[in-house]
N, C-alpha and C. Protein backbone atom coordinates (compact mmCIF):
# COMPACT_ATOMS: atom_id res chain seq x y z
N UNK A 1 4.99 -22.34 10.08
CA UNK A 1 5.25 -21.77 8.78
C UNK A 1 5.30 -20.24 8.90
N UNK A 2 6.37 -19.65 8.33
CA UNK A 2 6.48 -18.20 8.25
C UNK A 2 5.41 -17.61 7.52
N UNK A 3 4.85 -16.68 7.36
CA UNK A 3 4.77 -15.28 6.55
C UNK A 3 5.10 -14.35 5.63
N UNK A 4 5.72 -14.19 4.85
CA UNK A 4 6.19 -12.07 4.52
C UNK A 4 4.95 -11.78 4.31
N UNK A 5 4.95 -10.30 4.96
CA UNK A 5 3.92 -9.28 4.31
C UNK A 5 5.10 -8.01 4.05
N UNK A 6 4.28 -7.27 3.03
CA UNK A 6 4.95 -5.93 3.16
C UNK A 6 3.77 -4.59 3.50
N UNK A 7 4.63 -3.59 4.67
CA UNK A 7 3.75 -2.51 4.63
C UNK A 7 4.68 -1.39 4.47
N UNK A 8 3.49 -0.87 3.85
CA UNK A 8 3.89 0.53 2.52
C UNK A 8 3.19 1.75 3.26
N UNK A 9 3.80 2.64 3.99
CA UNK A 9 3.30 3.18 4.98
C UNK A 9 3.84 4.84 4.11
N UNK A 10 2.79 5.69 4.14
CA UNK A 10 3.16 7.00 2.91
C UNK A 10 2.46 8.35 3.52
N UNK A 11 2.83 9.34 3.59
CA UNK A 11 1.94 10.65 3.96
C UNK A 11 1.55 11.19 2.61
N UNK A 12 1.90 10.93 1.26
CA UNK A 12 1.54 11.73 0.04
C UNK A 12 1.85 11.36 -0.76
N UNK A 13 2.00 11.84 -2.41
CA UNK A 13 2.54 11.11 -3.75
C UNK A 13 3.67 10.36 -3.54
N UNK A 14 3.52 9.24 -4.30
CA UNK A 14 4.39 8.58 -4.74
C UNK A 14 5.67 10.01 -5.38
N UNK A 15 7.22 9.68 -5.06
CA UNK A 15 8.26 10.93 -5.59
C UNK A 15 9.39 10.17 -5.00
N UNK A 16 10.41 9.17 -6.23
CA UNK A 16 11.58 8.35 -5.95
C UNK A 16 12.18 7.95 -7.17
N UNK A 17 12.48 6.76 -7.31
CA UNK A 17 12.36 6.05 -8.29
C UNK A 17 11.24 5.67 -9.36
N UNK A 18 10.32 5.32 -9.02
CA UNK A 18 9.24 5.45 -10.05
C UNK A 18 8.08 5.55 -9.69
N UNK A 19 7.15 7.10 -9.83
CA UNK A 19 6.09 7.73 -9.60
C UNK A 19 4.68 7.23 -10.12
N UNK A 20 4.78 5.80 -10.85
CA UNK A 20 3.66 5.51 -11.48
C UNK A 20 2.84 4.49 -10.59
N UNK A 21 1.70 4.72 -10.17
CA UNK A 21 1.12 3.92 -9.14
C UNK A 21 0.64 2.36 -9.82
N UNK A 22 0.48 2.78 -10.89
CA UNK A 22 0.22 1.63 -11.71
C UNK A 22 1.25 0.35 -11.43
N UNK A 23 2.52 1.07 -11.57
CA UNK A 23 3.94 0.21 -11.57
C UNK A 23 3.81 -0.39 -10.07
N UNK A 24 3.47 0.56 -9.02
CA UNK A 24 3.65 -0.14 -7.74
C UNK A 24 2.09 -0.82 -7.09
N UNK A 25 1.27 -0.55 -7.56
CA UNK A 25 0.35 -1.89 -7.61
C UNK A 25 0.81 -3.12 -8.23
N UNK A 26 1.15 -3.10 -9.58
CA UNK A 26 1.52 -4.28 -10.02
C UNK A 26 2.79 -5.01 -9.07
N UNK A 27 3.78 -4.63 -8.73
CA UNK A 27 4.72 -5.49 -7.73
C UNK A 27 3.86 -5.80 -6.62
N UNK A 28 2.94 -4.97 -5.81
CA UNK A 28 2.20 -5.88 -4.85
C UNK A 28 1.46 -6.74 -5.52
N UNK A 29 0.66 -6.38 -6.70
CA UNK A 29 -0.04 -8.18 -6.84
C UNK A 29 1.15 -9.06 -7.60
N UNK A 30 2.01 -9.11 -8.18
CA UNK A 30 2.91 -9.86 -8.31
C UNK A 30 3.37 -10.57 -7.20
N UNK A 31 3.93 -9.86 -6.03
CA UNK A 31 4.39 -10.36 -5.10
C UNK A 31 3.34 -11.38 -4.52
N UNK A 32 1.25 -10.55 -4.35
CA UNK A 32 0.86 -11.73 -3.71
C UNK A 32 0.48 -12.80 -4.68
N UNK A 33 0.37 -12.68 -5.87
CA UNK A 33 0.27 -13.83 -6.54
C UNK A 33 1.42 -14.85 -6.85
N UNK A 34 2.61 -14.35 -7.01
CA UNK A 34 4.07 -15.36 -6.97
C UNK A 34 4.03 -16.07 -5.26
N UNK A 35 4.02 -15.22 -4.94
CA UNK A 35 4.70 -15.88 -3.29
C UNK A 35 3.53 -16.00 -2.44
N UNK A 36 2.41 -15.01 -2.69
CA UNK A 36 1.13 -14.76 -1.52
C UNK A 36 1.42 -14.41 -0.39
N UNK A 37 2.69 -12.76 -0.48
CA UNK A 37 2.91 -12.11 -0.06
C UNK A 37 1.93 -11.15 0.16
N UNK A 38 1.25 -10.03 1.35
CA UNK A 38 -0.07 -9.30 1.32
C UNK A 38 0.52 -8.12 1.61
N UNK A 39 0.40 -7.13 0.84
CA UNK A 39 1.03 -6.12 0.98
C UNK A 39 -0.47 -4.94 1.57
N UNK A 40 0.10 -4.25 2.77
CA UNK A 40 -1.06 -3.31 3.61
C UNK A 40 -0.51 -2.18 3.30
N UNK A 41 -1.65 -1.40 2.71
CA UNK A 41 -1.28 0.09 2.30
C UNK A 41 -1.77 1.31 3.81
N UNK A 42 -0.75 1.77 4.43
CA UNK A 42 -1.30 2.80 5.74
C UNK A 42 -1.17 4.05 4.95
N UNK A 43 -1.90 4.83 5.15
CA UNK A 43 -1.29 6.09 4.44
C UNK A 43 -1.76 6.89 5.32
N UNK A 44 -0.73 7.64 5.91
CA UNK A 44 -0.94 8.94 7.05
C UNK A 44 -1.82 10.32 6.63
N UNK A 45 -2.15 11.33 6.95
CA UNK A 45 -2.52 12.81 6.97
C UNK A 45 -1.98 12.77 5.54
N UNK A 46 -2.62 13.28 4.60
CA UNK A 46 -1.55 13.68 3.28
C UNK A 46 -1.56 12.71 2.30
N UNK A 47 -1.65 11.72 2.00
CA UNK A 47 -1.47 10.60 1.11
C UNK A 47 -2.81 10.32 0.51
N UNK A 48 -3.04 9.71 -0.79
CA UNK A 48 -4.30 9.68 -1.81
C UNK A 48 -4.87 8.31 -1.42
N UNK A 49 -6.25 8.66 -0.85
CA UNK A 49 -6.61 7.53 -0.73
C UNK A 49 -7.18 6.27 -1.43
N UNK A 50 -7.50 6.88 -2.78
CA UNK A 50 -7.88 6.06 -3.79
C UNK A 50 -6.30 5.27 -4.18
N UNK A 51 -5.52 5.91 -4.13
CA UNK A 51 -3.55 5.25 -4.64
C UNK A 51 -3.53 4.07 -3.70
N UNK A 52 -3.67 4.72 -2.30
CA UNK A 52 -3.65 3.54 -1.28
C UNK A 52 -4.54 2.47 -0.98
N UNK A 53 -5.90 2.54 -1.57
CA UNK A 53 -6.85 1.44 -1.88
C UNK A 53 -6.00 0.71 -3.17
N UNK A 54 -5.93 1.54 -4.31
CA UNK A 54 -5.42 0.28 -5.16
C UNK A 54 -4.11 -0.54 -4.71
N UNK A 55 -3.54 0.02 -3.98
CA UNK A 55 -1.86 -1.05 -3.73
C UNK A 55 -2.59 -1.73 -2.79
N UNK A 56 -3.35 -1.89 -1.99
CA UNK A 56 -4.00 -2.72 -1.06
C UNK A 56 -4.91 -3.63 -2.00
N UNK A 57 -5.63 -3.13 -2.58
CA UNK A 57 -6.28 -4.33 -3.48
C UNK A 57 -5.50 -5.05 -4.08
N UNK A 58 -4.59 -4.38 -4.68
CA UNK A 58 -3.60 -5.55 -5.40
C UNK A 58 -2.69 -6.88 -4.67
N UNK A 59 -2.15 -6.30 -3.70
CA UNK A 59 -1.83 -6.50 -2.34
C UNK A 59 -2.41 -7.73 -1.76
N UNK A 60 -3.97 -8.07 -2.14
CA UNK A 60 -4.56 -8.71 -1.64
C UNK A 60 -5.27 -8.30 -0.26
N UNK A 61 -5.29 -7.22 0.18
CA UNK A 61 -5.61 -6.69 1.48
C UNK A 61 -7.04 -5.81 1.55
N UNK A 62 -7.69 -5.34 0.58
CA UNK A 62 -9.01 -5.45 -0.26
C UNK A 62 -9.06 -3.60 0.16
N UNK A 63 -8.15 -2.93 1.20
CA UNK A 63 -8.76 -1.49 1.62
C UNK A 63 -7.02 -1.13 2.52
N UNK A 64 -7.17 -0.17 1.95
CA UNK A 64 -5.84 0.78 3.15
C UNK A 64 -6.18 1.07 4.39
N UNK A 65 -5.69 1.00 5.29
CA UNK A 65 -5.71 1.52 6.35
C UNK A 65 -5.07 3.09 6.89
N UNK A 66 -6.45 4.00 6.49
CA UNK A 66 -6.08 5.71 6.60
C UNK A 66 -6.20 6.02 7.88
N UNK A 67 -5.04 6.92 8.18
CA UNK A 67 -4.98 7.24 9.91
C UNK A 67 -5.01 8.99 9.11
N UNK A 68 -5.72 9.53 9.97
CA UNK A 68 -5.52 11.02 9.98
C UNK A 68 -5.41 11.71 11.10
N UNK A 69 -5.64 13.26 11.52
CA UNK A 69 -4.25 13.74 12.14
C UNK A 69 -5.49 13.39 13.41
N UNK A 70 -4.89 14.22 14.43
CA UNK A 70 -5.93 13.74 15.58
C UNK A 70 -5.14 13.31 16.76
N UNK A 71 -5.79 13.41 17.99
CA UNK A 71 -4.99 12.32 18.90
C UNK A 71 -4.98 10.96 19.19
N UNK A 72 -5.88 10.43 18.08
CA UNK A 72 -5.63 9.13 17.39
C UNK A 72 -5.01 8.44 16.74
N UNK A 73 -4.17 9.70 16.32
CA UNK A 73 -3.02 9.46 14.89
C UNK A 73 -2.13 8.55 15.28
């Protein structure tokens, strides 16, 4: 049996089509509640980490995964 996940990989604000984090949490839990699709929030150097916990909670993925700068990055 297949999978989808989606990852949402960001250095900073949301700035496109639609800037409301609210709006893009709700399509990840839509997605994992319609299909139980798990959407993983990475967010690089630069990106809000509380924004990227909520699309991961919604997501079903319970925490983002923050990389910062480093030679770990």
């Amino acid at each position: 049996m297949e999978k989808a996940v989606v990852v949402l990989v960001t250095d900073g604000e949301p700035n496109g089509c639609d800037n409301n984090i609210d709006h893009i949490s709700a399509w990840a839990q839509q997605a994992h509640d319609d299909a139980g699709i798990l959407t993983f929030a990475v967010g690089l150097e630069g990106s809000n980490e509380s924004q990227m916990n909520q699309i991961a909670m919604a997501g079903g993925t319970q925490s983002a995964v923050l990389i910062g700068s480093g030679s770990n990055a």
